[in-house]
N, C-alpha and C. Protein backbone atom coordinates (compact mmCIF):
# COMPACT_ATOMS: atom_id res chain seq x y z
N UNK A 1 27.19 136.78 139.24
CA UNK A 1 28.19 136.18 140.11
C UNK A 1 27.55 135.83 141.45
N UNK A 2 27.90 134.77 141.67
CA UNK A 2 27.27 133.95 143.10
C UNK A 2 28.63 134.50 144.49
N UNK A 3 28.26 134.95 145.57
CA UNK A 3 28.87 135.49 146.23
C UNK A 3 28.98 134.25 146.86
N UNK A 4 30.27 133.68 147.99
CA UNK A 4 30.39 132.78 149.28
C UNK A 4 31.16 133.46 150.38
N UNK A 5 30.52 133.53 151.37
CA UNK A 5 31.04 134.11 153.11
C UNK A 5 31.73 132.66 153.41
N UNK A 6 33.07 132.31 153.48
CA UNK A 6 33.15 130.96 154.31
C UNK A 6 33.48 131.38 155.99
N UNK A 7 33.11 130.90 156.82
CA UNK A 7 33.29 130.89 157.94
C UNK A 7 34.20 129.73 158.84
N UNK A 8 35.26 130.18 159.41
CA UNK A 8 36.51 129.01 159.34
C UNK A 8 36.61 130.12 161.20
N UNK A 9 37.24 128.54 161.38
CA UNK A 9 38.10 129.19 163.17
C UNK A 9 39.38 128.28 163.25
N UNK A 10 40.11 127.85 162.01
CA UNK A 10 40.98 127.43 162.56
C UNK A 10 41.96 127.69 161.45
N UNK A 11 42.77 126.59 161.11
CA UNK A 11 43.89 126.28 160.17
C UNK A 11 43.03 126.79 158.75
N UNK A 12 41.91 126.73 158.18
CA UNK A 12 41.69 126.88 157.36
C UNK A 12 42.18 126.33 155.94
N UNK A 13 42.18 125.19 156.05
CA UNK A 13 42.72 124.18 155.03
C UNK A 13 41.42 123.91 154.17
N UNK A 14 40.35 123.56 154.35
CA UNK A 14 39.38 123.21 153.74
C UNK A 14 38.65 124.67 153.33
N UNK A 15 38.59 125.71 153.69
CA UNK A 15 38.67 126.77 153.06
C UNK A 15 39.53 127.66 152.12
N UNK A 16 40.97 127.00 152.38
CA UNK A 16 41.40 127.25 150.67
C UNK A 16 41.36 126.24 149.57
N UNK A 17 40.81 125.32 149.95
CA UNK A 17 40.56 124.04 148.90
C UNK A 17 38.90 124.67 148.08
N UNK A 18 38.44 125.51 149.28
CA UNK A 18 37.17 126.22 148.44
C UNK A 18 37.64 127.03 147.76
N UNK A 19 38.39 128.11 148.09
CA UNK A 19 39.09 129.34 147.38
C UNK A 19 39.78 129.25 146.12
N UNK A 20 40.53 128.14 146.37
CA UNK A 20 41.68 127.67 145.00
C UNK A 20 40.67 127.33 143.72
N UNK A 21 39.77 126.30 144.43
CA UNK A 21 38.78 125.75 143.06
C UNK A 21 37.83 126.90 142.75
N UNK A 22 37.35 128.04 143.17
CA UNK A 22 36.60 128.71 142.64
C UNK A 22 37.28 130.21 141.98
N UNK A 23 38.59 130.24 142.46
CA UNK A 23 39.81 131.32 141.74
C UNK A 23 39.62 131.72 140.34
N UNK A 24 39.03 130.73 139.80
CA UNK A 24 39.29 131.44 138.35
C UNK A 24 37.81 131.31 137.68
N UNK A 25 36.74 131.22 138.67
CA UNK A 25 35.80 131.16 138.32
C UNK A 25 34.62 132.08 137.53
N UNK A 26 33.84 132.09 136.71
CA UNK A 26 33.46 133.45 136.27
C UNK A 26 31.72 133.18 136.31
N UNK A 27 31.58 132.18 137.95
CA UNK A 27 30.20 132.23 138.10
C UNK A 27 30.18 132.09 139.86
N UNK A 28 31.38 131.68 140.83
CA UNK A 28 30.85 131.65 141.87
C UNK A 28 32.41 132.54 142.39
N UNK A 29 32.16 133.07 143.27
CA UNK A 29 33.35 133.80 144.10
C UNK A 29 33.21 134.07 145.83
N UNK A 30 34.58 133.31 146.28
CA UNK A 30 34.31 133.66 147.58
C UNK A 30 34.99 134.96 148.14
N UNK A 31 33.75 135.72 148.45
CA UNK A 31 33.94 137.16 148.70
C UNK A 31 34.18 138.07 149.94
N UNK A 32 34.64 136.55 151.24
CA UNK A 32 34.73 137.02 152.23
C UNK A 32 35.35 135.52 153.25
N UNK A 33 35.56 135.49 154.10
CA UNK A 33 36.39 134.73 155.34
C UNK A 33 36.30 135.67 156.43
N UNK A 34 34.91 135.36 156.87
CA UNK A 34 34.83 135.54 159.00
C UNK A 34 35.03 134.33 159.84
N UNK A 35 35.74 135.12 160.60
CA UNK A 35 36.23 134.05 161.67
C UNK A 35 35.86 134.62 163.06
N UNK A 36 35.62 133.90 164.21
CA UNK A 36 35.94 134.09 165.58
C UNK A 36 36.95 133.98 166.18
N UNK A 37 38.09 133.88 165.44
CA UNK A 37 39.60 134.21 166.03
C UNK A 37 40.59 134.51 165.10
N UNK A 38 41.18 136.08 165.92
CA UNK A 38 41.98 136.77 165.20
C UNK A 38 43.25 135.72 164.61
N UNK A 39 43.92 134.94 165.58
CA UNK A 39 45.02 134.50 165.07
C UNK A 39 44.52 133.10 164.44
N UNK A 40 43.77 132.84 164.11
CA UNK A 40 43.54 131.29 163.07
C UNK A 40 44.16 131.58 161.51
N UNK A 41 44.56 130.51 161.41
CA UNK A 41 45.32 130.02 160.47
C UNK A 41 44.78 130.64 159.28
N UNK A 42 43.54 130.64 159.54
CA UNK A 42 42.92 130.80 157.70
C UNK A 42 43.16 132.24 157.68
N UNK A 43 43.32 133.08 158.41
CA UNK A 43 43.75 134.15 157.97
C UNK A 43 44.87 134.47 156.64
N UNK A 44 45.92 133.75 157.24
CA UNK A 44 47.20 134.12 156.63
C UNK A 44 46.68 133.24 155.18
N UNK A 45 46.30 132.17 155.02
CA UNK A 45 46.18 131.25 154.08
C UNK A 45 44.87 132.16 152.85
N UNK A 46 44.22 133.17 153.59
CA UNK A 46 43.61 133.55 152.54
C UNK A 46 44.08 134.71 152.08
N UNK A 47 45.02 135.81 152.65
CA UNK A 47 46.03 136.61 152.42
C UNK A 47 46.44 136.16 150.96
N UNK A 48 47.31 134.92 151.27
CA UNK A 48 48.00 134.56 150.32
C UNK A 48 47.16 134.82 148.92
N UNK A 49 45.72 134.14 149.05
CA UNK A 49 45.00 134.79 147.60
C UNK A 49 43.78 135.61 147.50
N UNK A 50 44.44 136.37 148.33
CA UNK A 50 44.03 138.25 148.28
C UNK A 50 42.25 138.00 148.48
N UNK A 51 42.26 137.24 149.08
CA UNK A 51 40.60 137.04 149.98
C UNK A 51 40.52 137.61 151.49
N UNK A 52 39.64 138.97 151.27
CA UNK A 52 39.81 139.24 152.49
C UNK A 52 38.64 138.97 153.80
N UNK A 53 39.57 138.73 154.95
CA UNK A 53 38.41 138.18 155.72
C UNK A 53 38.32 139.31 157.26
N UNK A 54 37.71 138.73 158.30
CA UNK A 54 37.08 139.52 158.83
C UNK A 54 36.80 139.04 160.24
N UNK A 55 37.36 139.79 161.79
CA UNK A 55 37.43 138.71 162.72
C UNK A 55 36.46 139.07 163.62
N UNK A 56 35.60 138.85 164.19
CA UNK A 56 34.26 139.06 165.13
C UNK A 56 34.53 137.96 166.10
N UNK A 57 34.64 138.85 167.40
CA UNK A 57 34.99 138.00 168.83
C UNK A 57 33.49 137.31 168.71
N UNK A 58 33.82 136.39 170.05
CA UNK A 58 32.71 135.92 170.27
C UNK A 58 31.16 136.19 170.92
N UNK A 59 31.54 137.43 171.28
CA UNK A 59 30.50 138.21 171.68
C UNK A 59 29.53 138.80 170.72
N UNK A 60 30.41 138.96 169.66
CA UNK A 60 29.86 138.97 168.88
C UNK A 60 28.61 138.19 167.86
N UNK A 61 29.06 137.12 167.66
CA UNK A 61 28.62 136.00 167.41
C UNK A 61 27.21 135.87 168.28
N UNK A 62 27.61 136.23 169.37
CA UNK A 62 25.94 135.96 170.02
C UNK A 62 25.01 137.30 169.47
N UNK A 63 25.40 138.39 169.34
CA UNK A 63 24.84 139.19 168.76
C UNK A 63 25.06 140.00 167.55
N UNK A 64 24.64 138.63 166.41
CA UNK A 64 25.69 139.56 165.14
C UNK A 64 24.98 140.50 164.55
N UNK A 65 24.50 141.47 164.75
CA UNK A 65 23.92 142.47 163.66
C UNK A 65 24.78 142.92 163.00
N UNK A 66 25.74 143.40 163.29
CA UNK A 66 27.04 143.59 162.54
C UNK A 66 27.87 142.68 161.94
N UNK A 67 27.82 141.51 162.07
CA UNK A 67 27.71 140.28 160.97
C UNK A 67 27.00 140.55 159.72
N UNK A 68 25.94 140.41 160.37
CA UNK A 68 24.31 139.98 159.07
C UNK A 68 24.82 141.46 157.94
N UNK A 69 24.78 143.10 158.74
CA UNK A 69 25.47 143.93 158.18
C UNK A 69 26.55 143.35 157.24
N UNK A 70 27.27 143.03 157.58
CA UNK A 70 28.46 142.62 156.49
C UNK A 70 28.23 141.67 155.63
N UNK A 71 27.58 140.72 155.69
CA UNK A 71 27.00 139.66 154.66
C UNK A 71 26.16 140.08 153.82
N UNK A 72 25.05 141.21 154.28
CA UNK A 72 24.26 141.96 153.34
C UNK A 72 24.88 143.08 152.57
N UNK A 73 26.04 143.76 152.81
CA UNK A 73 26.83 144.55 152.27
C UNK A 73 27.58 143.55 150.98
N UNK A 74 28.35 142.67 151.47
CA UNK A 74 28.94 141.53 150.61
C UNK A 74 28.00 140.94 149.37
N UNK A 75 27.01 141.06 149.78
CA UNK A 75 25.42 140.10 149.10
C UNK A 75 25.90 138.71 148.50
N UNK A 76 26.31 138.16 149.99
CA UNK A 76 26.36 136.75 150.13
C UNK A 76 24.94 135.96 149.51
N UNK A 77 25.03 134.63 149.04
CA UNK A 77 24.43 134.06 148.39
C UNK A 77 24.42 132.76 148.99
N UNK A 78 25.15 132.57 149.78
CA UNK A 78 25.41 130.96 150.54
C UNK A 78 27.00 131.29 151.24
N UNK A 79 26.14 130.65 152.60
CA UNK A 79 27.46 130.89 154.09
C UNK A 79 27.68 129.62 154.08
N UNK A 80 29.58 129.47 154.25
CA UNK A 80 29.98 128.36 153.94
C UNK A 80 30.36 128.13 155.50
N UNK A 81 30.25 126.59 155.98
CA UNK A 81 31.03 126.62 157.53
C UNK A 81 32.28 125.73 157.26
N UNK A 82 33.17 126.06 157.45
CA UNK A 82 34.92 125.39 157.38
C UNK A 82 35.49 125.57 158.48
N UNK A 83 35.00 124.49 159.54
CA UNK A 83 35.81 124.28 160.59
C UNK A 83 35.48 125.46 161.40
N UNK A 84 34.10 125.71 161.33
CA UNK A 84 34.42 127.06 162.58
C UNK A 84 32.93 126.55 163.82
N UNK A 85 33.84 127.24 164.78
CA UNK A 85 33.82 126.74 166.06
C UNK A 85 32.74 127.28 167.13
N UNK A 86 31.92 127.88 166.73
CA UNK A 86 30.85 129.54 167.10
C UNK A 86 29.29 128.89 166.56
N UNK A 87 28.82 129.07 167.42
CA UNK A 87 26.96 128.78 167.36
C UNK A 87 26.46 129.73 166.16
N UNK A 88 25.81 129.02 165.52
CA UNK A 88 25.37 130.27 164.56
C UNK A 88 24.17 130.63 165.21
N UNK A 89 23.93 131.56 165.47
CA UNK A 89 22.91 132.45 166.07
C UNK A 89 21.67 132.41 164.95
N UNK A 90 20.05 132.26 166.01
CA UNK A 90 18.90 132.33 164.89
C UNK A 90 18.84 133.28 163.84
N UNK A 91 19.38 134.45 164.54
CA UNK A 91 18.97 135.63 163.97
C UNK A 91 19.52 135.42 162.23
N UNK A 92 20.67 134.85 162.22
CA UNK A 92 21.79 134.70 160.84
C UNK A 92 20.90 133.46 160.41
N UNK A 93 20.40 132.54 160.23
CA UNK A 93 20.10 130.80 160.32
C UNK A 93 18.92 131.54 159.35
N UNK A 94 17.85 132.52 159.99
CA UNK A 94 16.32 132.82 159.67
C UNK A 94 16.55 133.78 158.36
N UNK A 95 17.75 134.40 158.97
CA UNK A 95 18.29 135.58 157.52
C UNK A 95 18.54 134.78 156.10
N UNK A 96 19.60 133.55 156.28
CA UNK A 96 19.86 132.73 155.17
C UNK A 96 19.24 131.51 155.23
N UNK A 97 18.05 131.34 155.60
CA UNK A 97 17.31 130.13 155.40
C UNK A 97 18.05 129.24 154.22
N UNK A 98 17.96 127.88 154.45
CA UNK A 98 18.71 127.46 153.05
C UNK A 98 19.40 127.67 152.50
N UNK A 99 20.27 128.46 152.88
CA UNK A 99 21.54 129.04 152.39
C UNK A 99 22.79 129.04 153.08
N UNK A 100 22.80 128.17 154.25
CA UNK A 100 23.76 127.95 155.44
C UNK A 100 24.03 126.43 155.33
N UNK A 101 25.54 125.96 154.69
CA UNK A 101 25.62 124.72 155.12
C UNK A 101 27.06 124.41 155.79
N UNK A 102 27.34 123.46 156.01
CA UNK A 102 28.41 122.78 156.98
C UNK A 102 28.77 121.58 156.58
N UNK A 103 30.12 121.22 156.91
CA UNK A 103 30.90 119.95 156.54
C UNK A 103 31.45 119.50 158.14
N UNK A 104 30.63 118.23 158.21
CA UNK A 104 31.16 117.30 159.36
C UNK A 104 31.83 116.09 159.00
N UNK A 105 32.82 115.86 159.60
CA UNK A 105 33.84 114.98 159.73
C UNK A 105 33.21 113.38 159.99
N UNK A 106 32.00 113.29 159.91
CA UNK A 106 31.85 111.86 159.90
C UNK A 106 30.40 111.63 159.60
N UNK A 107 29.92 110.18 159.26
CA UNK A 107 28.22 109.94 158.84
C UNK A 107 27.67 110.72 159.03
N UNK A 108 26.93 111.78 159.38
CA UNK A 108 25.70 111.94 160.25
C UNK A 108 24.70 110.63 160.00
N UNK A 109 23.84 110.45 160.87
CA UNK A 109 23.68 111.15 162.21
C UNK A 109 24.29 110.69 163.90
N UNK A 110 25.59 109.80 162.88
CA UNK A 110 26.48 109.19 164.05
C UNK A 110 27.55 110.10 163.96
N UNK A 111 28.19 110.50 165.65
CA UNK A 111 29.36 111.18 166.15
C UNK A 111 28.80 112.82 165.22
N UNK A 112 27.50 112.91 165.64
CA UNK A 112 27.01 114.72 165.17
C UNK A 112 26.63 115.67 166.63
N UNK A 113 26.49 116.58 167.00
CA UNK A 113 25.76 117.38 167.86
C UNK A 113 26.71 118.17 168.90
N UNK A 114 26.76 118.07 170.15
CA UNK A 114 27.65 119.52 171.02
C UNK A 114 28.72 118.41 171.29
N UNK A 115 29.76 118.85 170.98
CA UNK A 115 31.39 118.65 171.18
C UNK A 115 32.26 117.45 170.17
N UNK A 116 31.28 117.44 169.50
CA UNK A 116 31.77 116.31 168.41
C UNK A 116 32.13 117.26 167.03
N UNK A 117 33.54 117.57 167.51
CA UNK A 117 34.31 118.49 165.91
C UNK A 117 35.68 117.37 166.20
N UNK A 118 36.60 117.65 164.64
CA UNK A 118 37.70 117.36 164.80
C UNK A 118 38.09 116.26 165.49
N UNK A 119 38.94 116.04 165.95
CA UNK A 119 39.58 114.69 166.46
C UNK A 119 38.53 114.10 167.16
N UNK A 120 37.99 114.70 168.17
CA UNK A 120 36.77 114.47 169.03
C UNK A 120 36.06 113.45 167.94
N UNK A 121 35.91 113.61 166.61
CA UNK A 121 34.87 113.02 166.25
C UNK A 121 35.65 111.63 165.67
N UNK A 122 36.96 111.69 165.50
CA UNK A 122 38.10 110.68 164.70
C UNK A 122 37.94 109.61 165.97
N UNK A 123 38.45 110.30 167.09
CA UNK A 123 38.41 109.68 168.39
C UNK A 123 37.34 108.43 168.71
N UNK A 124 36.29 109.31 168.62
CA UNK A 124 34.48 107.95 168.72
C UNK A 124 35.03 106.96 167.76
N UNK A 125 34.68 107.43 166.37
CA UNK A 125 34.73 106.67 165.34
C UNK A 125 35.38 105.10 165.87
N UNK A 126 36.87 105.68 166.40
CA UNK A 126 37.94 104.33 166.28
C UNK A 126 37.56 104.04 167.36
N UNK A 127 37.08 104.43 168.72
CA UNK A 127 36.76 103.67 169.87
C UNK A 127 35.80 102.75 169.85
N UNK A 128 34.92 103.05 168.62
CA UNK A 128 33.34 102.12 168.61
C UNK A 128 33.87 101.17 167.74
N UNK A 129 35.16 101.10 167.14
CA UNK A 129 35.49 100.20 166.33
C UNK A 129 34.52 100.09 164.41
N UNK A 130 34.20 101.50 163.90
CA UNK A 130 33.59 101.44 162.82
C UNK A 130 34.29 100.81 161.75
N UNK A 131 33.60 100.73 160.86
CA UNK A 131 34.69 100.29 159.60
C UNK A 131 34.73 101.20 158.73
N UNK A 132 33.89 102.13 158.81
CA UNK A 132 33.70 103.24 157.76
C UNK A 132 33.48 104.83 158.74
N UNK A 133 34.43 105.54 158.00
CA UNK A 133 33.58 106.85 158.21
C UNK A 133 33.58 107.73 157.14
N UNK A 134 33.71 109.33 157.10
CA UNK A 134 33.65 109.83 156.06
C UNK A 134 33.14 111.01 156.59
N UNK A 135 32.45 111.82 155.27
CA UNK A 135 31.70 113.45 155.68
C UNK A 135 30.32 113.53 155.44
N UNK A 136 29.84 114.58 155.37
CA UNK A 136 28.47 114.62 155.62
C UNK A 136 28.41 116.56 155.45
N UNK A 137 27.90 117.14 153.96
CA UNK A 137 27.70 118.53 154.16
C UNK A 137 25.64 118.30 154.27
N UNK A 138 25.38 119.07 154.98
CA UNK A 138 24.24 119.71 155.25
C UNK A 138 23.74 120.90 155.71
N UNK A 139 22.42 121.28 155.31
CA UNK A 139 22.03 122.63 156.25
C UNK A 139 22.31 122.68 157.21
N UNK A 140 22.12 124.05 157.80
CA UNK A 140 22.44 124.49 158.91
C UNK A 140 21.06 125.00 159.45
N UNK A 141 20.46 124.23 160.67
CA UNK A 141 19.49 124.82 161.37
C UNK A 141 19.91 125.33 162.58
N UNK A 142 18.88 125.25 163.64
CA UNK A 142 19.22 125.50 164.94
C UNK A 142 19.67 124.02 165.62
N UNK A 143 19.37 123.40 165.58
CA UNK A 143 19.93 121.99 165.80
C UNK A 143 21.29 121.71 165.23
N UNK A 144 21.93 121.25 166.42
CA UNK A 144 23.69 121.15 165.85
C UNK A 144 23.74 119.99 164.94
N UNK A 145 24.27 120.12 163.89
CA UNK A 145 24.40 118.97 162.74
C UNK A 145 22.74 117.98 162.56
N UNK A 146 21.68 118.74 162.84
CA UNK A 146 20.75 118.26 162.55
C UNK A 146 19.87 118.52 161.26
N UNK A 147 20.35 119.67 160.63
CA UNK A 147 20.09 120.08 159.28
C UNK A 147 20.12 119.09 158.24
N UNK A 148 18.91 119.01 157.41
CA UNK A 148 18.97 118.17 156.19
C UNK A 148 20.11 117.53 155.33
N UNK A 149 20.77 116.57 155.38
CA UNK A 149 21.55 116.36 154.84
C UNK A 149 21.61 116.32 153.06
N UNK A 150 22.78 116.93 152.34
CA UNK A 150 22.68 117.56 151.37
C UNK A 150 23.38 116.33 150.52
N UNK A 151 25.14 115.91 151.05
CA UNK A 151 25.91 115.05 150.64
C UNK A 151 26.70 114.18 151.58
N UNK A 152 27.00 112.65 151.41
CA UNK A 152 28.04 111.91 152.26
C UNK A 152 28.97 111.01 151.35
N UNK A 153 30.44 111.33 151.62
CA UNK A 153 31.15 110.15 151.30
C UNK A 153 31.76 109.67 152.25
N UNK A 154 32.17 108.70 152.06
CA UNK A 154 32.90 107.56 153.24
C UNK A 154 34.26 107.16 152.41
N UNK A 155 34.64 106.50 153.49
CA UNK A 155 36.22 105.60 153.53
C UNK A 155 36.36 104.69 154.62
N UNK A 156 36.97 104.09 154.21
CA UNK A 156 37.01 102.76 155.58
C UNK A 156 37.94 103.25 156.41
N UNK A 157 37.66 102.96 157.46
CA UNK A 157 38.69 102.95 159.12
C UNK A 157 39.50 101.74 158.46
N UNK A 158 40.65 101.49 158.86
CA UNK A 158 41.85 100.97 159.00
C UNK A 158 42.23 100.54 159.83
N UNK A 159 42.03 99.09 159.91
CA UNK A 159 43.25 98.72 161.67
C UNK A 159 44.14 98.73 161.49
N UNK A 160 44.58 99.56 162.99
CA UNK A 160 45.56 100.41 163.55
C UNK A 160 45.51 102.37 162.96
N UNK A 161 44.18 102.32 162.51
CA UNK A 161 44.18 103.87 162.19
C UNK A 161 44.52 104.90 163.86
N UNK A 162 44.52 105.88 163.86
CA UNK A 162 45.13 106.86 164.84
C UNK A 162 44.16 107.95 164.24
N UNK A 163 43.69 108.67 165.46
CA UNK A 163 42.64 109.81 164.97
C UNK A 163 43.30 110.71 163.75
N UNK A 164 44.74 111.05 163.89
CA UNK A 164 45.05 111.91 162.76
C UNK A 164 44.92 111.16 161.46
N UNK A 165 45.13 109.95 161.65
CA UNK A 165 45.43 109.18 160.59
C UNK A 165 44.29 109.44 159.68
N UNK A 166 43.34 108.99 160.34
CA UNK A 166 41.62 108.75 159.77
C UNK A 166 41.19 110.59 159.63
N UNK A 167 41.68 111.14 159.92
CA UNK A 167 41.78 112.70 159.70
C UNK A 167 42.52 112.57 158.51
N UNK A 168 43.18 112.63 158.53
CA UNK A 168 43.89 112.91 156.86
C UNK A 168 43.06 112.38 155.73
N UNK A 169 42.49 110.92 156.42
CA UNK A 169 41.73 110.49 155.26
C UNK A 169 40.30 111.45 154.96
N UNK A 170 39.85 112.06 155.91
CA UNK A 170 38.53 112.28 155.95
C UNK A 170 38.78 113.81 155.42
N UNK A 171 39.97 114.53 155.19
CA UNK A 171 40.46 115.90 154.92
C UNK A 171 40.00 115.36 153.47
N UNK A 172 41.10 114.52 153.18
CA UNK A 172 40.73 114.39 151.44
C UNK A 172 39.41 114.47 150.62
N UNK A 173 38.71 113.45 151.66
CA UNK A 173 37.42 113.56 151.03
C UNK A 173 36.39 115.07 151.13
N UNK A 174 36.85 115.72 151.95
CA UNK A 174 36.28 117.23 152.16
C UNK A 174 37.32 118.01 151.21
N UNK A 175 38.13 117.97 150.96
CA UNK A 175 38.82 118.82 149.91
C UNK A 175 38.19 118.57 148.72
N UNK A 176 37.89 117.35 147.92
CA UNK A 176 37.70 116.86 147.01
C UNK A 176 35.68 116.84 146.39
N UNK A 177 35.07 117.16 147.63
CA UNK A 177 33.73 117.21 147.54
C UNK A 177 33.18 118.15 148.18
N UNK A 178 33.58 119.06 148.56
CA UNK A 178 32.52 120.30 149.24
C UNK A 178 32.77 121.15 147.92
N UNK A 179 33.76 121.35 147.80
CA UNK A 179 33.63 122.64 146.53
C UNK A 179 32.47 122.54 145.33
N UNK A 180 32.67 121.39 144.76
CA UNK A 180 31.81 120.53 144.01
C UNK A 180 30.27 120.40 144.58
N UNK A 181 30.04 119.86 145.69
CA UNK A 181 28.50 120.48 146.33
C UNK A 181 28.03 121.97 146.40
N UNK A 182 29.18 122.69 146.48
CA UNK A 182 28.93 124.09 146.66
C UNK A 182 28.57 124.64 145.30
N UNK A 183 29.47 124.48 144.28
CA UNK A 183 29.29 124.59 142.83
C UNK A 183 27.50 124.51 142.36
N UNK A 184 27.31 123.00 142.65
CA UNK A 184 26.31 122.50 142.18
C UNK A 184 25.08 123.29 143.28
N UNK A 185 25.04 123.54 144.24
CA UNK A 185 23.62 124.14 144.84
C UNK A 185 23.60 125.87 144.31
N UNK A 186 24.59 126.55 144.24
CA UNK A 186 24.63 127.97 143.76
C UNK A 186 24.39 127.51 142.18
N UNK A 187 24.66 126.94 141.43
CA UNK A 187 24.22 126.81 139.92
C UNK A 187 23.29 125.95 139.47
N UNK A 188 22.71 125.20 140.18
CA UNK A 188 21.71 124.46 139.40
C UNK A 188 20.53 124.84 140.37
């Protein structure tokens, strides 16, 4: 059995779209949900299917030994990032070499690096007037969204799209393709 840590700081929507598809699985299991905030959403949402997770302030985060502790207790196999909001520290990056990836909300290596999450990144997109955006999972180095890119799909911008708008679209395509990347790097 392939273990997954997902790491989420918010609503946690794209972390039960991981959870649901690997539920009945009898080769990959996600065996944990840390977050940097107690009250985020994904808490309650992984409750619901008895995934238990785990909240480490942010102080933490700068010094996780007691992280890495819990991931090596867990015997994580690949750290998932879902929307979470916290620097991953070298110390964790050097521990799971190649084994740390992330889902961004648009191309890389356009609208990637410090403060470009979430709307922030819906926002550029429609101001530069693109015609396309989409996701982008890749490693996780020390460089923000500069890690090897693994997978990208796209969708066209829409005139008159609205950042949520082009959010909803770009949710789908992360519901519909991270699990499936995740699948495929733990099994093949």
């Amino acid at each position: 059995m392939k273990n997954i840590a997902i790491l989420a700081s918010g609503d946690g929507s794209n972390a039960e779209a991981i959870a649901k598809y690997f539920c009945n699985s009898d080769s990959v299991k996600v065996a944990a949900v840390l977050s940097n905030k107690e009250n985020a959403g994904v808490h309650s949402r992984m409750k619901a299917l008895e995934i238990p997770t785990f909240t480490f302030p942010r102080n933490e985060w700068n010094s996780p030994d007691e992280i890495l502790d819990l991931l090596n207790r867990l015997d994580i196999d690949l750290i998932v990032l879902a929307g979470f909001l916290c620097m991953i520290q070298p110390s964790i990056i050097e521990a799971y070499a190649g084994r740390i990836i992330n889902i961004h909300p648009s191309l890389l290596p356009k609208y990637g690096g410090t403060g470009m999450w979430g709307h922030h990144v819906h926002e550029a997109v429609i101001a530069a007037q693109e015609t396309e955006s989409g996701i982008t999972i890749h490693h996780v180095t020390n460089e923000v969204d500069g890690g090897e890119i693994i997978f990208q799909a796209s969708c066209k911008v829409i005139e008159g799209d609205t950042p949520s708008i082009l959010a909803q679209r770009v949710h789908e395509l992360e519901y519909t393709h991270y699990p499936k990347v995740i699948e495929q790097l733990l099994l093949n």
